[in-house]
PDB file of N, CA and C in Angstrom:
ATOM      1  N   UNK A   1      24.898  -6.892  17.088  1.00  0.00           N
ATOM      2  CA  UNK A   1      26.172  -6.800  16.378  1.00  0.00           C
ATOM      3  C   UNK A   1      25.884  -6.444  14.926  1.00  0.00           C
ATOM      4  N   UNK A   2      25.837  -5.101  14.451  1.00  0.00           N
ATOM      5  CA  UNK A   2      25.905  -4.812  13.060  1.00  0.00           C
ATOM      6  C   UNK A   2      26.381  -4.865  12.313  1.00  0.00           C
ATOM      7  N   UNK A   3      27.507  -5.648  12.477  1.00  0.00           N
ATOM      8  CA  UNK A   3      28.926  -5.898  11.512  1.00  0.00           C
ATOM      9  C   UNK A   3      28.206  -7.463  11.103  1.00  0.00           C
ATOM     10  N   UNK A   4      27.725  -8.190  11.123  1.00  0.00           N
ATOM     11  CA  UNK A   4      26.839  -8.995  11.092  1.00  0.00           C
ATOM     12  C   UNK A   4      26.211  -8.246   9.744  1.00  0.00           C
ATOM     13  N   UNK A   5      25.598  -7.693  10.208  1.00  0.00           N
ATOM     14  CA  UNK A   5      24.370  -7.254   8.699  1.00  0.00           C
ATOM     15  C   UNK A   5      25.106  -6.628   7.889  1.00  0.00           C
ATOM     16  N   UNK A   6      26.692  -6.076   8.006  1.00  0.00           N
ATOM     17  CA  UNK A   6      27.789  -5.208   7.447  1.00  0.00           C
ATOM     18  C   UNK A   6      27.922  -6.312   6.330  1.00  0.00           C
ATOM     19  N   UNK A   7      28.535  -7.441   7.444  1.00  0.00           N
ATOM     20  CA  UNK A   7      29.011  -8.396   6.420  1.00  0.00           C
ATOM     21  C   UNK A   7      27.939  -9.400   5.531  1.00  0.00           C
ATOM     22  N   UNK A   8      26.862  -8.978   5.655  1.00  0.00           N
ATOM     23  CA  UNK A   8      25.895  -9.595   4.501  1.00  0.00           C
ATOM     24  C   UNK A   8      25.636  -8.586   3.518  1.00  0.00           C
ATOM     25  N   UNK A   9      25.705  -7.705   3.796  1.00  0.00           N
ATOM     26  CA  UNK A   9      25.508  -6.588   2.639  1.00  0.00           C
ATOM     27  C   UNK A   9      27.395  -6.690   1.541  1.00  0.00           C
ATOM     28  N   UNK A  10      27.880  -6.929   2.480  1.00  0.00           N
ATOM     29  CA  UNK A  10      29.833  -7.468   1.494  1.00  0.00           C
ATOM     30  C   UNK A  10      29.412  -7.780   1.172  1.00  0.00           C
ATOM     31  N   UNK A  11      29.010  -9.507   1.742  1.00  0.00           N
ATOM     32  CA  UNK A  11      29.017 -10.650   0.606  1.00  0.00           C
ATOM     33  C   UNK A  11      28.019 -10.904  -0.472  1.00  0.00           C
ATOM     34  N   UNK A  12      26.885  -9.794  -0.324  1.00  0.00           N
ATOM     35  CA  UNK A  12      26.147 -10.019  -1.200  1.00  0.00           C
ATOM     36  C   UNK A  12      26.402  -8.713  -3.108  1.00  0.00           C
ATOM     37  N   UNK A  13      27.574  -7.972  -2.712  1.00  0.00           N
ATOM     38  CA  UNK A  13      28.019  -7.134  -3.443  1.00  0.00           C
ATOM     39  C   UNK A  13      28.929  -8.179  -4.150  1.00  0.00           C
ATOM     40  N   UNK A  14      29.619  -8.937  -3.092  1.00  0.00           N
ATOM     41  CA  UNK A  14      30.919  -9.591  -3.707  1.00  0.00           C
ATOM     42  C   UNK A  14      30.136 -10.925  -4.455  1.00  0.00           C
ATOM     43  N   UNK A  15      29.216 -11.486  -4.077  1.00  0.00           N
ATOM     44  CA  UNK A  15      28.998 -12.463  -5.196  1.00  0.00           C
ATOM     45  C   UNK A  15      28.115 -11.761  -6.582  1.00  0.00           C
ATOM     46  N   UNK A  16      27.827 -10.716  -6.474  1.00  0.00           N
ATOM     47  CA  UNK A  16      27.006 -10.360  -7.554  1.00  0.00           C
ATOM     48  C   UNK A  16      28.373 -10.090  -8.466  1.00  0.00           C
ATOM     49  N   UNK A  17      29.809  -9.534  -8.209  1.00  0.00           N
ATOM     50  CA  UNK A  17      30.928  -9.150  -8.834  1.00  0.00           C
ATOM     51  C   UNK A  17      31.444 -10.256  -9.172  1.00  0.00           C
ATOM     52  N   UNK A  18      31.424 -11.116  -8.462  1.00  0.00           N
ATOM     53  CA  UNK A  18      32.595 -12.380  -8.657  1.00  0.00           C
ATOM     54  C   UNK A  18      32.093 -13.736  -9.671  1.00  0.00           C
ATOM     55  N   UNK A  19      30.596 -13.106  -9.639  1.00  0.00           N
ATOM     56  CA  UNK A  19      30.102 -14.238 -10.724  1.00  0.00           C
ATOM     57  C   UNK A  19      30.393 -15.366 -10.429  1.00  0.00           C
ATOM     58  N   UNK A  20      30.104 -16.400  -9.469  1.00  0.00           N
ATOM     59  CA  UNK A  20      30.538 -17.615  -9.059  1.00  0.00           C
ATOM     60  C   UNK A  20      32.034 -18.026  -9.207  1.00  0.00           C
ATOM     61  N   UNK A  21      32.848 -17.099  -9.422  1.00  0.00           N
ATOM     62  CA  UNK A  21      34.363 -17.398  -9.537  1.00  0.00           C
ATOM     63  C   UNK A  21      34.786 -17.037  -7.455  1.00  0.00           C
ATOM     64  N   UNK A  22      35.881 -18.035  -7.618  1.00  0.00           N
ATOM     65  CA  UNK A  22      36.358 -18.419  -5.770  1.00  0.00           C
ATOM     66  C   UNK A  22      36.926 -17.028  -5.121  1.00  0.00           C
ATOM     67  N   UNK A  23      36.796 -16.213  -4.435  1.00  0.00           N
ATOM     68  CA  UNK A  23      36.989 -14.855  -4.352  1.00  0.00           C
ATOM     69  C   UNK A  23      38.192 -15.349  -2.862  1.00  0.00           C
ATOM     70  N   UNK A  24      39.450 -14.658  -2.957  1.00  0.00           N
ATOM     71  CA  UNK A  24      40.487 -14.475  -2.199  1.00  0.00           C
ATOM     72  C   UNK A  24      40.653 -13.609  -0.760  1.00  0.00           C
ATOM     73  N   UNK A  25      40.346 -12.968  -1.800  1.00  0.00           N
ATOM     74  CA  UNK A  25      40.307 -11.410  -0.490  1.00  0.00           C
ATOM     75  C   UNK A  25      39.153 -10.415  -1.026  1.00  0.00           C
ATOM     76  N   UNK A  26      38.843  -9.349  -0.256  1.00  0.00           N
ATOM     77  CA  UNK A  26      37.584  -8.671  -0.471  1.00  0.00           C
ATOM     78  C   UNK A  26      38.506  -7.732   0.010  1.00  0.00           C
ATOM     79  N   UNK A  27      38.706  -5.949   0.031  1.00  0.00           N
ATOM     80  CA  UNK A  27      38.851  -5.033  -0.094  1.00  0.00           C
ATOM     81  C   UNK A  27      37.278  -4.112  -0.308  1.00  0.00           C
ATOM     82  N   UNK A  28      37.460  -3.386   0.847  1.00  0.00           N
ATOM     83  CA  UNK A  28      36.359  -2.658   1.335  1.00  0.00           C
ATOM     84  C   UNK A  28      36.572  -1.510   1.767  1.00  0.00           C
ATOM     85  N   UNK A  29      35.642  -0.223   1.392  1.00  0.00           N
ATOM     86  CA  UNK A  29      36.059   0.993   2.350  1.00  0.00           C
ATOM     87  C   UNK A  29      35.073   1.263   3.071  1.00  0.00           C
ATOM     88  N   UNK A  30      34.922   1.715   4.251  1.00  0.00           N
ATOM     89  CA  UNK A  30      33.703   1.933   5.418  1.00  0.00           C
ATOM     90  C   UNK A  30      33.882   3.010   6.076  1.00  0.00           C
ATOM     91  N   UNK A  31      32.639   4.165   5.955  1.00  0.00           N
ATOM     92  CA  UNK A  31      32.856   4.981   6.704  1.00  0.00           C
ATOM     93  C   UNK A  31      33.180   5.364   7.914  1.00  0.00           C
ATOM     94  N   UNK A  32      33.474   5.782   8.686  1.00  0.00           N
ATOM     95  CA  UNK A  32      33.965   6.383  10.293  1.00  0.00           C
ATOM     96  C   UNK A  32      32.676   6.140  10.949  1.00  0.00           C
ATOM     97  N   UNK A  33      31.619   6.231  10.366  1.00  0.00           N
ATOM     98  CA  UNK A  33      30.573   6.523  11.126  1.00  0.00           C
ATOM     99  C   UNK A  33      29.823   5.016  11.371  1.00  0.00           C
ATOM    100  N   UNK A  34      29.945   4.393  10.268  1.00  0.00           N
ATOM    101  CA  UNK A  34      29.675   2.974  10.714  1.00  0.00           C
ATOM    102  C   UNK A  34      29.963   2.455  11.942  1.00  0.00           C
ATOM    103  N   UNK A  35      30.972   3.014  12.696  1.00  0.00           N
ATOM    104  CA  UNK A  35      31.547   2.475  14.164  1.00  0.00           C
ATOM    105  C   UNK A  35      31.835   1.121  14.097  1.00  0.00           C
ATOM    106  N   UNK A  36      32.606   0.605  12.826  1.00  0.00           N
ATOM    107  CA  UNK A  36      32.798  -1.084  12.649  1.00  0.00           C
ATOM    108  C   UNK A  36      34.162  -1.145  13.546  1.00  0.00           C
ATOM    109  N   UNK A  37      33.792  -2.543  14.105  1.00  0.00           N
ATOM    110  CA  UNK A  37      34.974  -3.136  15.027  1.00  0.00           C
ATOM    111  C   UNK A  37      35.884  -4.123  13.950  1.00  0.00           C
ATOM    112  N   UNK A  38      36.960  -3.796  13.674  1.00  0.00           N
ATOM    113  CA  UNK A  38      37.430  -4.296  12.580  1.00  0.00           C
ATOM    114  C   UNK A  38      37.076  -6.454  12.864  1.00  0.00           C
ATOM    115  N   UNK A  39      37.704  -6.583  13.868  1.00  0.00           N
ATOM    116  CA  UNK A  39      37.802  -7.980  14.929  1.00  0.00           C
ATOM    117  C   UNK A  39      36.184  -8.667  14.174  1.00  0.00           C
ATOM    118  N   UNK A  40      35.656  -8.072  14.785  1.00  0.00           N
ATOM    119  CA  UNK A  40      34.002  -8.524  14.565  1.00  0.00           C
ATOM    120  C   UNK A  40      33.694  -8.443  13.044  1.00  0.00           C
ATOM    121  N   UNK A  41      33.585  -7.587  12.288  1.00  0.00           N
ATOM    122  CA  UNK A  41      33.366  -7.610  11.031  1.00  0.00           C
ATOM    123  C   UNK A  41      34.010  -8.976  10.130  1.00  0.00           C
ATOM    124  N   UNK A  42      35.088  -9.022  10.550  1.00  0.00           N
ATOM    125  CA  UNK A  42      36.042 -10.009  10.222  1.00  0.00           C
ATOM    126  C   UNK A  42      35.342 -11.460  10.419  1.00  0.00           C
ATOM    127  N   UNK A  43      34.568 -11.563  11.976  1.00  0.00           N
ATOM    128  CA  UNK A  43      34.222 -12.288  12.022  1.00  0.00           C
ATOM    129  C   UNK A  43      32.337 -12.814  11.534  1.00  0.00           C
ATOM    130  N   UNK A  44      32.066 -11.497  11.416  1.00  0.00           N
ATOM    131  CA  UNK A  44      30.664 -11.488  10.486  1.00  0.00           C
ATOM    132  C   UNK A  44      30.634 -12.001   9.547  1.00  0.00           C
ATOM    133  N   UNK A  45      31.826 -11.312   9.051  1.00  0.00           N
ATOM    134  CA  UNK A  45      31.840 -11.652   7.384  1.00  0.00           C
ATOM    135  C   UNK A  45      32.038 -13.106   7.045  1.00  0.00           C
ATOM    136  N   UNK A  46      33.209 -13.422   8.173  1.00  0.00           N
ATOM    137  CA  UNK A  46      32.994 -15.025   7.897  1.00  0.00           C
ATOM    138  C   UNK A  46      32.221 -15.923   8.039  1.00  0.00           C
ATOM    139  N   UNK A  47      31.391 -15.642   9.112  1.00  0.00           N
ATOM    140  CA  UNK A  47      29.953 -16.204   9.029  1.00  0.00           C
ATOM    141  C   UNK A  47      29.012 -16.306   8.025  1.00  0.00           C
ATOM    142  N   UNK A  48      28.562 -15.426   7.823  1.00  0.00           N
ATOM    143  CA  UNK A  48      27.460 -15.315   6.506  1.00  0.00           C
ATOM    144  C   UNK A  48      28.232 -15.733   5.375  1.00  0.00           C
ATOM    145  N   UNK A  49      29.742 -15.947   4.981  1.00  0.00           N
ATOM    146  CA  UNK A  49      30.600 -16.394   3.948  1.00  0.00           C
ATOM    147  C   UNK A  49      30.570 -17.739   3.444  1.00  0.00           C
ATOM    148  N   UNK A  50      29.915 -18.485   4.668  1.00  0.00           N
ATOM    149  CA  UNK A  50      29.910 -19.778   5.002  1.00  0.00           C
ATOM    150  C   UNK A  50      29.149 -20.330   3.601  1.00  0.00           C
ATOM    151  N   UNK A  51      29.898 -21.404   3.214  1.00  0.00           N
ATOM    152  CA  UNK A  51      29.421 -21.787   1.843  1.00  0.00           C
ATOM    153  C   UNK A  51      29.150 -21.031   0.247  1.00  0.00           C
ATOM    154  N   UNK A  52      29.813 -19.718   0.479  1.00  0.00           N
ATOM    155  CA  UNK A  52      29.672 -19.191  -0.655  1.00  0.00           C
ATOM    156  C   UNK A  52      30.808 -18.816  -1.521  1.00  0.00           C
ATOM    157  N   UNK A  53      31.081 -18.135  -2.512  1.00  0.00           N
ATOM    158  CA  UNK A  53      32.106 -17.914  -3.083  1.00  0.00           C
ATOM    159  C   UNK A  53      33.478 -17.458  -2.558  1.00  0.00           C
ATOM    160  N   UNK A  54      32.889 -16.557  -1.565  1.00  0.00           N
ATOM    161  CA  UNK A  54      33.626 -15.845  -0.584  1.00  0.00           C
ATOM    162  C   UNK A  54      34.219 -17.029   0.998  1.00  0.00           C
ATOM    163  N   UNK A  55      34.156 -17.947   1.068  1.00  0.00           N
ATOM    164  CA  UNK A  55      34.624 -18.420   2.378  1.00  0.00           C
ATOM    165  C   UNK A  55      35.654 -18.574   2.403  1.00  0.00           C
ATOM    166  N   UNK A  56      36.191 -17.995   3.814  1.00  0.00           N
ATOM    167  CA  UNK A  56      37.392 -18.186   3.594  1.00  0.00           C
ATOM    168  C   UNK A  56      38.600 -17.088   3.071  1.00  0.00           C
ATOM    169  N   UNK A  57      38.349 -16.179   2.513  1.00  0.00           N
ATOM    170  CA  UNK A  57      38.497 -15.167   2.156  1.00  0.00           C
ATOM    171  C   UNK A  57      38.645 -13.862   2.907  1.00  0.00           C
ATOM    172  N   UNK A  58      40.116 -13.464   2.809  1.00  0.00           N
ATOM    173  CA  UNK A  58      40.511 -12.363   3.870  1.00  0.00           C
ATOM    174  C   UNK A  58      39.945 -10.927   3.405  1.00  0.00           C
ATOM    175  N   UNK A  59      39.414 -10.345   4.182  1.00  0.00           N
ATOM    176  CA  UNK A  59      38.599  -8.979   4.464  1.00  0.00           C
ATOM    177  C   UNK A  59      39.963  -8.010   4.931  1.00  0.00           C
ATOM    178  N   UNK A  60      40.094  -7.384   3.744  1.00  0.00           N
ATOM    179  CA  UNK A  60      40.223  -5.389   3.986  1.00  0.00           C
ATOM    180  C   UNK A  60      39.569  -4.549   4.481  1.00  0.00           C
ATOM    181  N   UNK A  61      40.146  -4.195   5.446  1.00  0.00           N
ATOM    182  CA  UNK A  61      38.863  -3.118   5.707  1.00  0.00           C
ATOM    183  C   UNK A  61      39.607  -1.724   5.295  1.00  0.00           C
ATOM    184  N   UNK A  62      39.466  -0.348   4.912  1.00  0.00           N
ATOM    185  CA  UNK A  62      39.972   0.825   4.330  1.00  0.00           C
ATOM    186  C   UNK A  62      38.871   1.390   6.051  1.00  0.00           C
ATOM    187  N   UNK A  63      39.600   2.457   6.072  1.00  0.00           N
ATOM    188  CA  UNK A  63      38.410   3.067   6.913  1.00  0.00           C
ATOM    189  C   UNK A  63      38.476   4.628   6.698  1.00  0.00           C
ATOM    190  N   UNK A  64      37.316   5.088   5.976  1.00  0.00           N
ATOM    191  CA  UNK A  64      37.060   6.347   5.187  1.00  0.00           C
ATOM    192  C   UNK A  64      36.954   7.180   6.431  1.00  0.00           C
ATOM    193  N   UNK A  65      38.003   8.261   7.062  1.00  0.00           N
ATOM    194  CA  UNK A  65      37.073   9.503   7.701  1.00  0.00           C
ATOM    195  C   UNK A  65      36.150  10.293   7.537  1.00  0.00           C
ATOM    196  N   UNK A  66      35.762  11.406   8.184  1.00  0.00           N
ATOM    197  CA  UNK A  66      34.617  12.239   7.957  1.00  0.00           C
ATOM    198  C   UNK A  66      35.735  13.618   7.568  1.00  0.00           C
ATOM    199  N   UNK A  67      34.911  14.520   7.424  1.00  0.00           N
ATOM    200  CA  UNK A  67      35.585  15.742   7.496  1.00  0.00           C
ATOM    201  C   UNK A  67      34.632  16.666   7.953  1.00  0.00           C
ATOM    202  N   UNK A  68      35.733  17.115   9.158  1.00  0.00           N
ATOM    203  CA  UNK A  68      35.201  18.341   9.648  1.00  0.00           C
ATOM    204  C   UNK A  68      35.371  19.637   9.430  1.00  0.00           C
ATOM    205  N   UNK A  69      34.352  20.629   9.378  1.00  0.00           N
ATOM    206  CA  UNK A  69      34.941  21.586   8.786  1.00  0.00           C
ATOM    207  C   UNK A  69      33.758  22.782  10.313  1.00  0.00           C
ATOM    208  N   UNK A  70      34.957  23.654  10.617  1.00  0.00           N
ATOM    209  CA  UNK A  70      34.577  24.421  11.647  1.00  0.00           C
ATOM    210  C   UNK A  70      33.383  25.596  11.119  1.00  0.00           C
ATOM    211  N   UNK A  71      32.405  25.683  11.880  1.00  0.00           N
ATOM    212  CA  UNK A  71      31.493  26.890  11.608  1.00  0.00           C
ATOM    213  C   UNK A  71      31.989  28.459  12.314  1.00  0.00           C
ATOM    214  N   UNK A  72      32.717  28.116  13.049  1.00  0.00           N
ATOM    215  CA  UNK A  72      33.299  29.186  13.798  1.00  0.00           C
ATOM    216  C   UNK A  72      34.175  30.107  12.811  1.00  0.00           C
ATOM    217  N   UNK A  73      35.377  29.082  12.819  1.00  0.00           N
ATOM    218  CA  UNK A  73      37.059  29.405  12.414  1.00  0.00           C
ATOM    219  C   UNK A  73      36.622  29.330  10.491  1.00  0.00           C
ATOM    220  N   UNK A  74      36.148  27.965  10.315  1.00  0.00           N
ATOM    221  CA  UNK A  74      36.727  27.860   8.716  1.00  0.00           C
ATOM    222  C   UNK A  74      37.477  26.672   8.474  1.00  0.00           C
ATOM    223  N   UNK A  75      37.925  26.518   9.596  1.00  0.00           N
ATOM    224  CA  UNK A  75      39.166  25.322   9.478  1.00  0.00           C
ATOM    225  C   UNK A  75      38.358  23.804   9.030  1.00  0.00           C
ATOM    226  N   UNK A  76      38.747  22.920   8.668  1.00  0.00           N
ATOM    227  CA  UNK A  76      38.527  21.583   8.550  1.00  0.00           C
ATOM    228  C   UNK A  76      39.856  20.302   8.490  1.00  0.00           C
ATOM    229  N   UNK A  77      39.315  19.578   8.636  1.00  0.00           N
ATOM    230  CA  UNK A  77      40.488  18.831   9.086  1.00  0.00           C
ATOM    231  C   UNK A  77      39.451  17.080   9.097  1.00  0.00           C
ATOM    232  N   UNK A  78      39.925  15.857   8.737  1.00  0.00           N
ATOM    233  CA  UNK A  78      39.636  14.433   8.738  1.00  0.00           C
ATOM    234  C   UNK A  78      39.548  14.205   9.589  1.00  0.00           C
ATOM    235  N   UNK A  79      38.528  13.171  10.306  1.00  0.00           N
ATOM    236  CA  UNK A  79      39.266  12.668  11.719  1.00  0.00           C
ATOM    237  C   UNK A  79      38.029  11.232  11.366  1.00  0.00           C
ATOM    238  N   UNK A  80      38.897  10.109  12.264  1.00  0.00           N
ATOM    239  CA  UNK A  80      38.121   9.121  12.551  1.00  0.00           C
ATOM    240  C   UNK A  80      37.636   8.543  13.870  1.00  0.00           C
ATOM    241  N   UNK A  81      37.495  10.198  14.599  1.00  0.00           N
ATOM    242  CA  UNK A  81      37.126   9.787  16.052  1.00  0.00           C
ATOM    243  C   UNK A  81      35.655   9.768  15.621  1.00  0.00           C
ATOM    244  N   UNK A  82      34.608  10.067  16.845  1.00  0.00           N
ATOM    245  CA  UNK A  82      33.453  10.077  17.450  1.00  0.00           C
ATOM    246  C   UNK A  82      32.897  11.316  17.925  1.00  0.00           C
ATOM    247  N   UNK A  83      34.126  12.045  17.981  1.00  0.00           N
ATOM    248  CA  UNK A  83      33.867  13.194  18.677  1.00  0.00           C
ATOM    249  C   UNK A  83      34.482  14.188  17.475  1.00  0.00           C
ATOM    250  N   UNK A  84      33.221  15.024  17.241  1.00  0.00           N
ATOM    251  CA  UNK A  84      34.306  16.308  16.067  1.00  0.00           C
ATOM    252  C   UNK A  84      34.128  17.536  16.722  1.00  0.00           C
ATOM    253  N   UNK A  85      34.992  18.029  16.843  1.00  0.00           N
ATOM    254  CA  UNK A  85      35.571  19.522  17.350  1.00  0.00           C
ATOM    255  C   UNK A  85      36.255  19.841  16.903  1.00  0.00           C
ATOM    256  N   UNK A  86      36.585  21.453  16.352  1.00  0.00           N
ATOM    257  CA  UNK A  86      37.600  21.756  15.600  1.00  0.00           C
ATOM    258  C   UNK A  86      38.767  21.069  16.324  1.00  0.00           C
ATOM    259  N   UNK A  87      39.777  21.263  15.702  1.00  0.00           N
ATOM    260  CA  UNK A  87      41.119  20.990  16.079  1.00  0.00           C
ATOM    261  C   UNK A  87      41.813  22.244  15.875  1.00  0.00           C
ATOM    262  N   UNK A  88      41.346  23.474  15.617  1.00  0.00           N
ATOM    263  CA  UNK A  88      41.900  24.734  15.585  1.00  0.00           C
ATOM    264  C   UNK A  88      41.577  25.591  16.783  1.00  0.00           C
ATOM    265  N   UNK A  89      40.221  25.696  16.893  1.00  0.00           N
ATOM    266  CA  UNK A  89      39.511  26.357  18.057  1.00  0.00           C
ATOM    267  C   UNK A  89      39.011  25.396  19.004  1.00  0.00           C
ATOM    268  N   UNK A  90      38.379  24.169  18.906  1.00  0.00           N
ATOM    269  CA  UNK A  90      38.140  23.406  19.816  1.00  0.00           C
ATOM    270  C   UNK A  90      35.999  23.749  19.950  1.00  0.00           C
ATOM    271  N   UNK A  91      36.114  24.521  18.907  1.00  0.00           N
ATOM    272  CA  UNK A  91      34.777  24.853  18.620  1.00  0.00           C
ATOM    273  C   UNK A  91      33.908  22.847  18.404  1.00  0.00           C
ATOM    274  N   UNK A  92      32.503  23.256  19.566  1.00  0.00           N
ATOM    275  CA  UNK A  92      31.410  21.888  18.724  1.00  0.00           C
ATOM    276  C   UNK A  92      30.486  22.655  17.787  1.00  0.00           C
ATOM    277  N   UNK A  93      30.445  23.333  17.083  1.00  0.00           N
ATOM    278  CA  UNK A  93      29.924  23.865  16.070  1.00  0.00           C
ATOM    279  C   UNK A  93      30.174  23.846  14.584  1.00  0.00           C
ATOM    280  N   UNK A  94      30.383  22.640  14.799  1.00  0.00           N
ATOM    281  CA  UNK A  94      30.792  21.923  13.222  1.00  0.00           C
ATOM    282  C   UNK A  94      30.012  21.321  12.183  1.00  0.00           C
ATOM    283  N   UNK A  95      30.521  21.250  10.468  1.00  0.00           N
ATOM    284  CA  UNK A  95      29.440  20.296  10.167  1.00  0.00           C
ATOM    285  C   UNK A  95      30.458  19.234   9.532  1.00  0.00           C
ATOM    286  N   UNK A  96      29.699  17.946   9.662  1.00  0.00           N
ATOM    287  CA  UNK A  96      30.351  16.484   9.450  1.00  0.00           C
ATOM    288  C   UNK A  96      29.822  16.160   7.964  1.00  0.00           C
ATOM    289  N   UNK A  97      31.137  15.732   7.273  1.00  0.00           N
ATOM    290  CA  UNK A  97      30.873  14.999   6.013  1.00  0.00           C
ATOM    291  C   UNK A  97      31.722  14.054   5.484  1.00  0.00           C
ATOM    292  N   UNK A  98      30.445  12.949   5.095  1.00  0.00           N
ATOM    293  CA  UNK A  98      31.109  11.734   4.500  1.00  0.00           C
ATOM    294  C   UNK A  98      30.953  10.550   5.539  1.00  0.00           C
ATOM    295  N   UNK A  99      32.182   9.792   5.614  1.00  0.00           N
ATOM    296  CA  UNK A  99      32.053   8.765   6.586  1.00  0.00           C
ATOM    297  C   UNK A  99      31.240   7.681   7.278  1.00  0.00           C
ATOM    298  N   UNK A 100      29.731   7.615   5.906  1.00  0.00           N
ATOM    299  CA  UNK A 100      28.491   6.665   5.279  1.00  0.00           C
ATOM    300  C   UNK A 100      29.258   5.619   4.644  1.00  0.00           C
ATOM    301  N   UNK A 101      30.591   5.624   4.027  1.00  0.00           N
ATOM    302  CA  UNK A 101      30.673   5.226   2.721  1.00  0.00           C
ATOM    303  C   UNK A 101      31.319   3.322   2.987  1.00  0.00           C
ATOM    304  N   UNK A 102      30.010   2.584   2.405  1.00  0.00           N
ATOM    305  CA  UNK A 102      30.330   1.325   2.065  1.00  0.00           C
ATOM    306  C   UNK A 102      30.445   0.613   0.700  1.00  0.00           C
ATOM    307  N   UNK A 103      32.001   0.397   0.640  1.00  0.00           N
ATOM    308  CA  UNK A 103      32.114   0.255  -0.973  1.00  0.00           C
ATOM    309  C   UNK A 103      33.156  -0.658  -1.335  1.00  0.00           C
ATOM    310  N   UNK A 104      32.726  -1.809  -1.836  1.00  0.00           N
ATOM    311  CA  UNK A 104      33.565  -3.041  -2.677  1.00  0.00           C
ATOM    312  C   UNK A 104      34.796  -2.379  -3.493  1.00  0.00           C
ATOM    313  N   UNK A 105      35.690  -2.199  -2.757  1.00  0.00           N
ATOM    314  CA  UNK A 105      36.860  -1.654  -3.736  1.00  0.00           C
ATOM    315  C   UNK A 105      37.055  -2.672  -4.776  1.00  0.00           C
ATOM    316  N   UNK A 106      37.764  -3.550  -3.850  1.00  0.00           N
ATOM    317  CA  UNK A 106      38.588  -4.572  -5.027  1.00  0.00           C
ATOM    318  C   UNK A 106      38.079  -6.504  -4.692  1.00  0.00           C
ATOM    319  N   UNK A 107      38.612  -7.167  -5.409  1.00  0.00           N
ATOM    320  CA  UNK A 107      37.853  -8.266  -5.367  1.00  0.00           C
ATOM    321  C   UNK A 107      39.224  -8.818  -5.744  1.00  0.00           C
ATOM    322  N   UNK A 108      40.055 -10.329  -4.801  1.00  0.00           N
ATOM    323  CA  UNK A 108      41.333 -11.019  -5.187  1.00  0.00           C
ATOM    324  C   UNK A 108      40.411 -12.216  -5.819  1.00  0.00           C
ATOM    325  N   UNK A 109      40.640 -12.934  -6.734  1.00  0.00           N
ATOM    326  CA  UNK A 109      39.662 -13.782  -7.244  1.00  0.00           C
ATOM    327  C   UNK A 109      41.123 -15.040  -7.339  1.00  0.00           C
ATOM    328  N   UNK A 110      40.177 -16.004  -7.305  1.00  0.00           N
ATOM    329  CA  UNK A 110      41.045 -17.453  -6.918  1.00  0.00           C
ATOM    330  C   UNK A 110      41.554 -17.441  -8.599  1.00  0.00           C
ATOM    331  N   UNK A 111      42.822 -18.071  -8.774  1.00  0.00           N
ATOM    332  CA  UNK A 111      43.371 -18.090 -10.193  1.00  0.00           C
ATOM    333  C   UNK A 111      43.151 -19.217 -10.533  1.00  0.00           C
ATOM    334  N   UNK A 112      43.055 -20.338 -10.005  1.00  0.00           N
ATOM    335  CA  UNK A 112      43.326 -21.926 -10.689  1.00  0.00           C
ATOM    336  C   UNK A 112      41.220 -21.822 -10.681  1.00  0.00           C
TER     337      UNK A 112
END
């Protein structure tokens, strides 16, 4: 389960940001390609959260597509499947970009 090691790489972004202050919610963007199960991550994250600034604390997930862009046609187009084929021609002669991207958007930090 890699959402497991997903969510230790969060929480270890989010306590370096949060500076020992009680963190609320976490806001995250993750590429397409990660193949994260939102369910599981959720529950990664709360695991490894366990006792730290972050427990307890509801997880955003954003989920970044790729973009495809056809070698055939020209065309390109987002998608957050698994499978890229144009969507113009139906061409597999594509190239894929982006959809790596793991990144601490925002941080809800406890007020009291």
């Amino acid at each position: 389960m890699h959402e497991v090691a997903l969510g230790e790489a969060i929480l270890d972004a989010v306590e370096r940001r949060a500076a020992g202050r009680k963190v609320r919610r976490v806001k995250v963007q993750i590429g397409t390609l990660h193949r994260v199960v939102g369910p599981a991550l959720d529950q990664g994250f709360a695991l490894v959260s366990e006792g730290s600034v972050a427990e307890g604390a509801e997880l955003d997930i954003v989920t970044v597509p790729v973009t495809v862009t056809c070698r055939s046609c020209g065309e390109h187009h987002h998608s957050e499947d698994q499978q890229f084929v144009c969507l113009a021609c139906g061409s597999e002669d594509v190239d894929v970009d982006g959809g790596e991207e793991l990144l601490l958007e925002s941080l809800e930090l406890d007020g009291g």
